[in-house]
Protein backbone atom coordinates (compact mmCIF):
# COMPACT_ATOMS: atom_id res chain seq x y z
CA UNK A 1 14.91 98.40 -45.91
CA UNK A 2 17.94 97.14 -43.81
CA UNK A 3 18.38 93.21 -44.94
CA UNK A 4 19.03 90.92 -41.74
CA UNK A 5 21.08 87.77 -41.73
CA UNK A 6 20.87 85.85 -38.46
CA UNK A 7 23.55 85.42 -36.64
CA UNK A 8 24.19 80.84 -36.72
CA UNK A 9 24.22 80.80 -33.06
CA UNK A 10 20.61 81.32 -33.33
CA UNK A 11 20.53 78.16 -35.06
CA UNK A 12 22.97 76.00 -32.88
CA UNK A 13 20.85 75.19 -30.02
CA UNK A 14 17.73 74.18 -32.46
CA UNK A 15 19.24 72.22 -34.83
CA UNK A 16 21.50 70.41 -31.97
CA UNK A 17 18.25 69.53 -30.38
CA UNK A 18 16.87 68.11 -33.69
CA UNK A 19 19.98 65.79 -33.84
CA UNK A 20 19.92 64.35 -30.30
CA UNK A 21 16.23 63.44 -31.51
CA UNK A 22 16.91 62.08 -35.42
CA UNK A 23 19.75 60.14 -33.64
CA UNK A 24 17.62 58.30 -31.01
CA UNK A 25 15.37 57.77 -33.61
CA UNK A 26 17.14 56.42 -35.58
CA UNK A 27 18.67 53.94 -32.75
CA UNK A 28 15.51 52.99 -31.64
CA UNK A 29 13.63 52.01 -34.87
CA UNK A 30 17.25 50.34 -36.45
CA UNK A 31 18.42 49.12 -33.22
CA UNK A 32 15.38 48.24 -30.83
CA UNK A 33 12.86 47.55 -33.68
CA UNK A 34 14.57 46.17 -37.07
CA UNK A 35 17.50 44.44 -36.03
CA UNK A 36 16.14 43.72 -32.37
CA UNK A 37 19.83 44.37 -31.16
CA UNK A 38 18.45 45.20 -27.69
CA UNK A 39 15.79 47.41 -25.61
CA UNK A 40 15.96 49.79 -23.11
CA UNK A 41 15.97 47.02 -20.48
CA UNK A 42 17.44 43.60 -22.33
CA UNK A 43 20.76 43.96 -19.76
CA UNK A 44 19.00 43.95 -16.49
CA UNK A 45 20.29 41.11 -15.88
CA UNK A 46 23.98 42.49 -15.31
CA UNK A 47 22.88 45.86 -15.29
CA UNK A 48 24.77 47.76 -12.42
CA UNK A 49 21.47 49.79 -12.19
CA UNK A 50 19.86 47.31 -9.49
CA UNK A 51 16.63 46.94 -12.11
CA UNK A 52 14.53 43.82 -11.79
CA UNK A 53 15.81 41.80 -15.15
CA UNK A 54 13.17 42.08 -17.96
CA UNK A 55 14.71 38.86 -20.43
CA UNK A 56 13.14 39.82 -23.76
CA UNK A 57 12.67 35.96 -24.55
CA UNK A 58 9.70 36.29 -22.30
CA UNK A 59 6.44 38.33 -22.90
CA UNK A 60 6.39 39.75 -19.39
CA UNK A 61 9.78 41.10 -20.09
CA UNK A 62 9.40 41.93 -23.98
CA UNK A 63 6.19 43.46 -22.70
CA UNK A 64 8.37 45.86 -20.18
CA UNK A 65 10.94 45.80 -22.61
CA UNK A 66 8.39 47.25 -24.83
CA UNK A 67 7.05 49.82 -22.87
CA UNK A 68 10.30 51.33 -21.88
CA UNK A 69 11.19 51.78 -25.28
CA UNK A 70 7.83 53.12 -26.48
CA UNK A 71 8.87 55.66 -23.53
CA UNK A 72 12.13 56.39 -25.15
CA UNK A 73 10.59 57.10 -28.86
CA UNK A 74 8.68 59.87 -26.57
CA UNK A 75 11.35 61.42 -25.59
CA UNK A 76 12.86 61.40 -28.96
CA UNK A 77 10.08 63.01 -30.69
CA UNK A 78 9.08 65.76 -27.74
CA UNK A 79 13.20 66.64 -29.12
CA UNK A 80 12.59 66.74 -32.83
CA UNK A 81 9.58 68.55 -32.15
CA UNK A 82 11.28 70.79 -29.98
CA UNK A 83 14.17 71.45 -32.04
CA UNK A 84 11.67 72.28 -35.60
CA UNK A 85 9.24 74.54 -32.89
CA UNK A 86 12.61 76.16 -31.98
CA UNK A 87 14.04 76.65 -35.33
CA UNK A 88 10.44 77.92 -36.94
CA UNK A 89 10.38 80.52 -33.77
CA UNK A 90 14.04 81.85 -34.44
CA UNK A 91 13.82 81.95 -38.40
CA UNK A 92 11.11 84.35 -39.80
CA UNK A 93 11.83 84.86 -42.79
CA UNK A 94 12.82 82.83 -45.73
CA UNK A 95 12.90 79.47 -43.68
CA UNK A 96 13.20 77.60 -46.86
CA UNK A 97 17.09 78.45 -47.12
CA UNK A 98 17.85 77.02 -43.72
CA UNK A 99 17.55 73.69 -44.71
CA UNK A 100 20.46 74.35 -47.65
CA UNK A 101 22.85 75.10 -45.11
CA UNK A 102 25.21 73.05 -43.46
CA UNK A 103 24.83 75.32 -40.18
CA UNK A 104 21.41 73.34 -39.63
CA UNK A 105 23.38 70.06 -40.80
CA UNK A 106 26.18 70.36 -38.87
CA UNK A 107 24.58 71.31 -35.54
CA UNK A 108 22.10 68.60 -36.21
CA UNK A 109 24.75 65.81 -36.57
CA UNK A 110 26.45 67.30 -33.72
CA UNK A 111 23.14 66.11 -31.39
CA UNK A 112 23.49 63.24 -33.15
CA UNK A 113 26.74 62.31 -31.36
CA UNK A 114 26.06 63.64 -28.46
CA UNK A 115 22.97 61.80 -28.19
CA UNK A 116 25.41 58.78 -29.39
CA UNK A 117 27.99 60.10 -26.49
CA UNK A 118 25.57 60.36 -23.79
CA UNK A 119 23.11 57.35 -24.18
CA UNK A 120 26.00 55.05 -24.68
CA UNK A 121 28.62 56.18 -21.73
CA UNK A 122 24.78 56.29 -19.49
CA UNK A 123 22.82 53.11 -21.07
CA UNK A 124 26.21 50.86 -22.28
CA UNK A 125 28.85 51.66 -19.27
CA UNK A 126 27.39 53.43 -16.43
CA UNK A 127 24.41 51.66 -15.95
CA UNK A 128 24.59 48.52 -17.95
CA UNK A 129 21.26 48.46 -18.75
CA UNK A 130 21.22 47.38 -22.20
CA UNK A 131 24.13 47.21 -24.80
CA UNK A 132 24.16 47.89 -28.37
CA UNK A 133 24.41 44.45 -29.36
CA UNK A 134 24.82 41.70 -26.47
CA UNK A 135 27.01 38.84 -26.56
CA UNK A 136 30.86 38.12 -25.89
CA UNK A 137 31.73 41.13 -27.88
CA UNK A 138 29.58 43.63 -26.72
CA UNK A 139 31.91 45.78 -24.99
CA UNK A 140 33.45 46.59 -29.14
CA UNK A 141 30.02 47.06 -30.17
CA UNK A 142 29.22 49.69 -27.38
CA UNK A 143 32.60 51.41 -27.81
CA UNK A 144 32.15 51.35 -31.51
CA UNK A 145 28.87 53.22 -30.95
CA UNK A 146 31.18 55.86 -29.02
CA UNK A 147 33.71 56.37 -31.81
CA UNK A 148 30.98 56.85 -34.30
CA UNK A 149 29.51 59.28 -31.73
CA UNK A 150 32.60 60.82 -31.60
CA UNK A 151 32.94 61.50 -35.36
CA UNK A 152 29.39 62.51 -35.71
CA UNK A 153 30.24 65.44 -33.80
CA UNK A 154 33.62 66.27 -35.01
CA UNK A 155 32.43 66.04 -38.77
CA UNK A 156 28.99 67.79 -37.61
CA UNK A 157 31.37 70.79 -36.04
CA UNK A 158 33.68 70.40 -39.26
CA UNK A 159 30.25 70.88 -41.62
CA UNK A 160 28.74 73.89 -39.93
CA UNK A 161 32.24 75.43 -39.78
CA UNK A 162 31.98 75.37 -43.89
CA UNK A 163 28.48 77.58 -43.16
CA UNK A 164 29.76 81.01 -43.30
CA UNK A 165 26.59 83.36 -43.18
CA UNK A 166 22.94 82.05 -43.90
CA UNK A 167 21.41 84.63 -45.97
CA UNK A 168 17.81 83.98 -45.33
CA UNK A 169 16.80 86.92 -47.04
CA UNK A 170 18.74 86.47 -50.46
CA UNK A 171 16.64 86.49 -53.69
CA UNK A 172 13.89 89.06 -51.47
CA UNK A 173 15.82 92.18 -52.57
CA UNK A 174 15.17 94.95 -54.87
């Protein structure tokens, strides 16, 4: 019997999904929920989205404020789902070994920057609808956020590179 190692890219668009999801995650419960940084809507008043301001020292707009990020943990879980349904359909065999590797770590701190990347050049800059933490230094805060974006997906890239094959099927043979 022929012993099969997957190729990684099977594992690249999975795990990379499951990092875009851990990351919002992880910025919504630390960001939006512990520390109570800011919501999804807290910078509608500046925004440059044209959005009705929703001030989070009101219950109207902490009630909104709510909503929209009850919305965004939604979104952040259909990804984690999506990325474990993914990586359970492409790895049959010996599933336990995948999480030892630093192909599934690497890709999945790679969608953690980009995540990082994406919501803060769309939520921070583009639209101005909220900021990572307000105040007369927000702009550092939000490009902070962006530089630790940034080296979430260089060291994610760096850490899968250091994969080499993932022997799924190692300890199986006869």
């Amino acid at each position: 019997m022929a012993v099969q190692t997957p190729d990684l890219t099977q594992i690249r668009l999975p795990a990379t999904i499951l990092g875009i999801g851990l990351g919002g995650f992880v910025d919504g419960v630390v960001l939006h929920q512990v520390l109570q940084w800011h919501h999804m809507l807290s910078s509608t008043d500046t925004d440059r989205a044209g959005i009705r301001s929703y001030p989070v020292d009101t219950v109207p707009g902490l009630e909104m404020n709510t909503l929209w990020d009850g919305l965004f943990h939604v979104v952040t879980w259909v990804a984690v789902f999506a990325g474990l349904a993914l990586l359970y359909a492409r790895v049959t065999r010996s599933r336990g070994r995948l999480w030892r590797s630093p192909a599934l770590w690497g890709w999945a701190l790679v969608g953690w920057g980009l995540f990082n990347l994406v919501e803060g050049i769309v939520d921070h800059h583009l639209l101005g609808i909220h900021h990572v933490r307000g105040g007369p230094h927000q702009t550092w805060w939000d490009l902070g956020f962006l530089a630790l974006g940034a080296l979430f997906v260089g060291g994610g890239w760096l850490l899968q590179r250091t994969a080499g094959t993932v022997d799924l099927c190692a300890g199986q043979r006869r």
